[in-house]
Protein backbone atom coordinates (compact mmCIF):
# COMPACT_ATOMS: atom_id res chain seq x y z
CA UNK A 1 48.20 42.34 -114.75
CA UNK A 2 46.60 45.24 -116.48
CA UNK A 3 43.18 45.78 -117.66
CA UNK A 4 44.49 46.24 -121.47
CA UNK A 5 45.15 42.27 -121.53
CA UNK A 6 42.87 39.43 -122.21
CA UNK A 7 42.48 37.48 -118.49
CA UNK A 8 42.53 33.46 -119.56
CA UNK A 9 39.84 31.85 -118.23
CA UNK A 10 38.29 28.30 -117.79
CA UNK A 11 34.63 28.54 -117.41
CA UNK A 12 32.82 25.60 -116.18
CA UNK A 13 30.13 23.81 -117.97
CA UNK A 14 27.58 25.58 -115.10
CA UNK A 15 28.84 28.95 -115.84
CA UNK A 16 28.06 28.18 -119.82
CA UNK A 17 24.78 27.75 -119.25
CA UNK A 18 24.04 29.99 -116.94
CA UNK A 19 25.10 32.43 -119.89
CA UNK A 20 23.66 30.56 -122.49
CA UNK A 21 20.30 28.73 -121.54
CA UNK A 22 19.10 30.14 -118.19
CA UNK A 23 20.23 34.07 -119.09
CA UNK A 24 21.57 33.96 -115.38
CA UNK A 25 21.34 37.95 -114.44
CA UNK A 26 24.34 37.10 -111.94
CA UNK A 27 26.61 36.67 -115.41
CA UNK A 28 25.84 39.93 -117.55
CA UNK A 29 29.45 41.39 -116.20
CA UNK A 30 30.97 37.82 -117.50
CA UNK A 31 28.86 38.39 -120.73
CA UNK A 32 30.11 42.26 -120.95
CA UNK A 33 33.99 41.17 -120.44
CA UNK A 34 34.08 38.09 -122.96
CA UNK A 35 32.08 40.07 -125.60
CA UNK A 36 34.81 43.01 -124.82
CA UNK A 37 37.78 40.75 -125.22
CA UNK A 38 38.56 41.70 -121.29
CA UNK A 39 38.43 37.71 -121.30
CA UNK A 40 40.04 35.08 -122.76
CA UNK A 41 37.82 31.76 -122.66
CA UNK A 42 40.24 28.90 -122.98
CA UNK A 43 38.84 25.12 -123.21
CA UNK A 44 39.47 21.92 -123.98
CA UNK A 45 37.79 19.22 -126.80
CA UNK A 46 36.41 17.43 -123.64
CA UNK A 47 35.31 20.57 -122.17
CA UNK A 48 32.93 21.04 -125.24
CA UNK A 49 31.95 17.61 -125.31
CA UNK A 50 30.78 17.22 -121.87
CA UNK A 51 28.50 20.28 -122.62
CA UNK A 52 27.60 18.55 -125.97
CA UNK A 53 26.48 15.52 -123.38
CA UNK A 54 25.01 17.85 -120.60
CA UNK A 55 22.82 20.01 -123.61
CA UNK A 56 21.18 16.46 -124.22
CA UNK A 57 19.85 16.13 -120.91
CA UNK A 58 15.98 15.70 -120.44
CA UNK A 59 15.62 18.94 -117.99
CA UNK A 60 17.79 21.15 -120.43
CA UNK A 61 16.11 19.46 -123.57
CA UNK A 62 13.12 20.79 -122.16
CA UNK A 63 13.94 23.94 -121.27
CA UNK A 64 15.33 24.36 -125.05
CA UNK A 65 12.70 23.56 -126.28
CA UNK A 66 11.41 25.13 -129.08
CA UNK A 67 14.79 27.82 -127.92
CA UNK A 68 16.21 28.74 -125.22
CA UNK A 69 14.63 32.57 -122.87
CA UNK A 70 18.37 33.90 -124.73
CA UNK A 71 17.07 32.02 -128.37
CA UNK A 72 19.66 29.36 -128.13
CA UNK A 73 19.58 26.18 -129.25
CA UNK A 74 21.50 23.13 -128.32
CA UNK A 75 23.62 23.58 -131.86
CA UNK A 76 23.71 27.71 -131.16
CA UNK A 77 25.35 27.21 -128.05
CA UNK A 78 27.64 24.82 -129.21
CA UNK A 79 28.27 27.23 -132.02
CA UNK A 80 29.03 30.21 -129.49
CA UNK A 81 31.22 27.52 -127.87
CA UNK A 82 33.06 27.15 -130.96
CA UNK A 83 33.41 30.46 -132.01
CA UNK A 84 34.61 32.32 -128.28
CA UNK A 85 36.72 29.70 -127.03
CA UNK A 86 40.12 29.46 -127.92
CA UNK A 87 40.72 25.41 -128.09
CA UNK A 88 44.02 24.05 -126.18
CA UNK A 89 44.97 20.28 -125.56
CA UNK A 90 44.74 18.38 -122.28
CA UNK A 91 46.57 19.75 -119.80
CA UNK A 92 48.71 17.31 -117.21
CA UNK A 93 47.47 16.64 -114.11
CA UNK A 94 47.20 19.66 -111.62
CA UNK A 95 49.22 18.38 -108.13
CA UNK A 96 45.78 19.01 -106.74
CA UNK A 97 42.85 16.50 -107.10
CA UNK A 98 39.15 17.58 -107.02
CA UNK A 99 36.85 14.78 -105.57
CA UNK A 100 34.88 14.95 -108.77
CA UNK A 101 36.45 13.63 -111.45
CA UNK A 102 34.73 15.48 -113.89
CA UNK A 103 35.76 18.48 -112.53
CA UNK A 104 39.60 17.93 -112.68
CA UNK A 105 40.03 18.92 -116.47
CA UNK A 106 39.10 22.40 -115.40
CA UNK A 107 41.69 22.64 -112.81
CA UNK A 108 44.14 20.95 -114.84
CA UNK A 109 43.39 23.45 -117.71
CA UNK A 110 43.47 26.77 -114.98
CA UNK A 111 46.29 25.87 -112.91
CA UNK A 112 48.52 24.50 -116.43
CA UNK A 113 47.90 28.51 -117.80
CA UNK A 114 47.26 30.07 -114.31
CA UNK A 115 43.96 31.20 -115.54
CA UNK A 116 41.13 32.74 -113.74
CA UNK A 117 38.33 29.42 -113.18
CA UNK A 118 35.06 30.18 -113.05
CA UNK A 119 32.70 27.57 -110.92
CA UNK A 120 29.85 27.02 -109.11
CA UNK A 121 31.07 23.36 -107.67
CA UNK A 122 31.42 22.69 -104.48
CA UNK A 123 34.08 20.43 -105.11
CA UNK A 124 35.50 23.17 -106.78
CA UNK A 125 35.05 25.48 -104.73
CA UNK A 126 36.35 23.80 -101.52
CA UNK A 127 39.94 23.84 -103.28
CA UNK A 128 39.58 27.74 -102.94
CA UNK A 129 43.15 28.20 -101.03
CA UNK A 130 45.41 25.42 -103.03
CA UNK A 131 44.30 26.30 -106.32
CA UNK A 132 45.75 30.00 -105.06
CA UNK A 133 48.77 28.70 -103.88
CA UNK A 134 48.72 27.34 -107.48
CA UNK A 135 48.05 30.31 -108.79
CA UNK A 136 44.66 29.95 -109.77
CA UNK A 137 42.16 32.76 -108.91
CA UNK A 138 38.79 31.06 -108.40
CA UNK A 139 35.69 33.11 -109.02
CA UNK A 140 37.31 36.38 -107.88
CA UNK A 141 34.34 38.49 -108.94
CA UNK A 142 32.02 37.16 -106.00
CA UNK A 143 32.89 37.99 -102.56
CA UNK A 144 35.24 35.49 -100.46
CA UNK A 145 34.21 33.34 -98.00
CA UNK A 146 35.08 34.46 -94.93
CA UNK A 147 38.74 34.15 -93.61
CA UNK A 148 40.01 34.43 -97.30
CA UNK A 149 41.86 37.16 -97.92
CA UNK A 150 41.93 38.60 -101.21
CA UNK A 151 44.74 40.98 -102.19
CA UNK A 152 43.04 44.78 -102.36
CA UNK A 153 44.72 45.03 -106.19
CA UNK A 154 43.45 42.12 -107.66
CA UNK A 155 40.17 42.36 -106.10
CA UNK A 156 39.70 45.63 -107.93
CA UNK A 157 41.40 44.58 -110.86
CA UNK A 158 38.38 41.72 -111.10
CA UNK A 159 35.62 44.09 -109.64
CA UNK A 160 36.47 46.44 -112.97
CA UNK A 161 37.20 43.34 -115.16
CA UNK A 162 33.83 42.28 -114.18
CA UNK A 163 32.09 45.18 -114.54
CA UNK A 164 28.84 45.24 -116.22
CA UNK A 165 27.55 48.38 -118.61
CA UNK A 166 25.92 50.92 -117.49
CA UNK A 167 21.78 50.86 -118.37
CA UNK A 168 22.22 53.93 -120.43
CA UNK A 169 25.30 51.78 -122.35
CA UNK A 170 23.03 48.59 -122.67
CA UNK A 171 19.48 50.47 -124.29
CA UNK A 172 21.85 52.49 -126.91
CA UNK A 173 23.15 49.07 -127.91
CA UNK A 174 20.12 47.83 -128.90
């Protein structure tokens, strides 16, 4: 793994809109490396239609309403959806089940292409050490929970993947 190729990645319908509606501060480095091709997102038809669903909901209608703090709408983020992800069929089922089945079609997509998942579930979360066996890195930007050891390589392969631009980098860009 070198920092000259595009990681695959699987971002959860909670880590879209933390980028896209609630301008989440936690996600500039995710931001920096998608926009930067450092990341490749990677999703599914029923990936983009459960956040087609979720962007309908009364609390995010709301909060959309007239646009978004970033200036999305419902259809811009569904655009941006459209545009950065890289579309990929179903993937089989992953010999690892998540307790919430509408959570499993991001494992199955991650573990299928061994790609980097990025969640906030705790059902998700909890499958921390089989999706590694799997080879499945799970949120390897934020620190581990304790007793999970993360190999010193890959942790600063993420920690530079990850990295957000400087303040100097981020005025001159605007």
């Amino acid at each position: 793994m070198t920092s000259s190729e595009a990681v695959l990645t699987v971002l959860d319908t909670n880590i879209v809109l933390d980028l896209w509606i609630f301008d989440d501060p936690r996600t500039q480095g995710l931001r920096h490396a998608l926009r930067k091709g450092r990341l490749r997102w990677i999703a599914t038809a029923s990936m983009r239609e459960e956040l087609r669903r979720v962007l309908g909901y009364t609390h995010l209608a709301a909060r959309m309403a007239p646009i978004t703090p970033s200036g999305c709408s419902a259809e811009a983020i569904l655009h941006a959806f459209d545009a950065q992800a890289t579309l990929l069929d179903d993937a089989p089922k992953a010999p690892c089940i998540c307790k919430d089945a509408d959570d499993q079609k991001f494992i199955d997509l991650a573990v299928t292409h061994r790609a980097l998942l990025l969640s906030k579930d705790a059902q998700v979360l909890c499958m921390r050490r089989r999706l590694d066996r799997l080879g499945v890195d799970l949120n390897p930007h934020i620190k581990p929970p304790p007793g999970f050891v993360v190999d010193a390589q890959r942790q600063a392969f993420y920690a530079h993947l990850f990295q957000a631009p400087a303040a100097a980098e981020v005025a001159s860009a605007h």
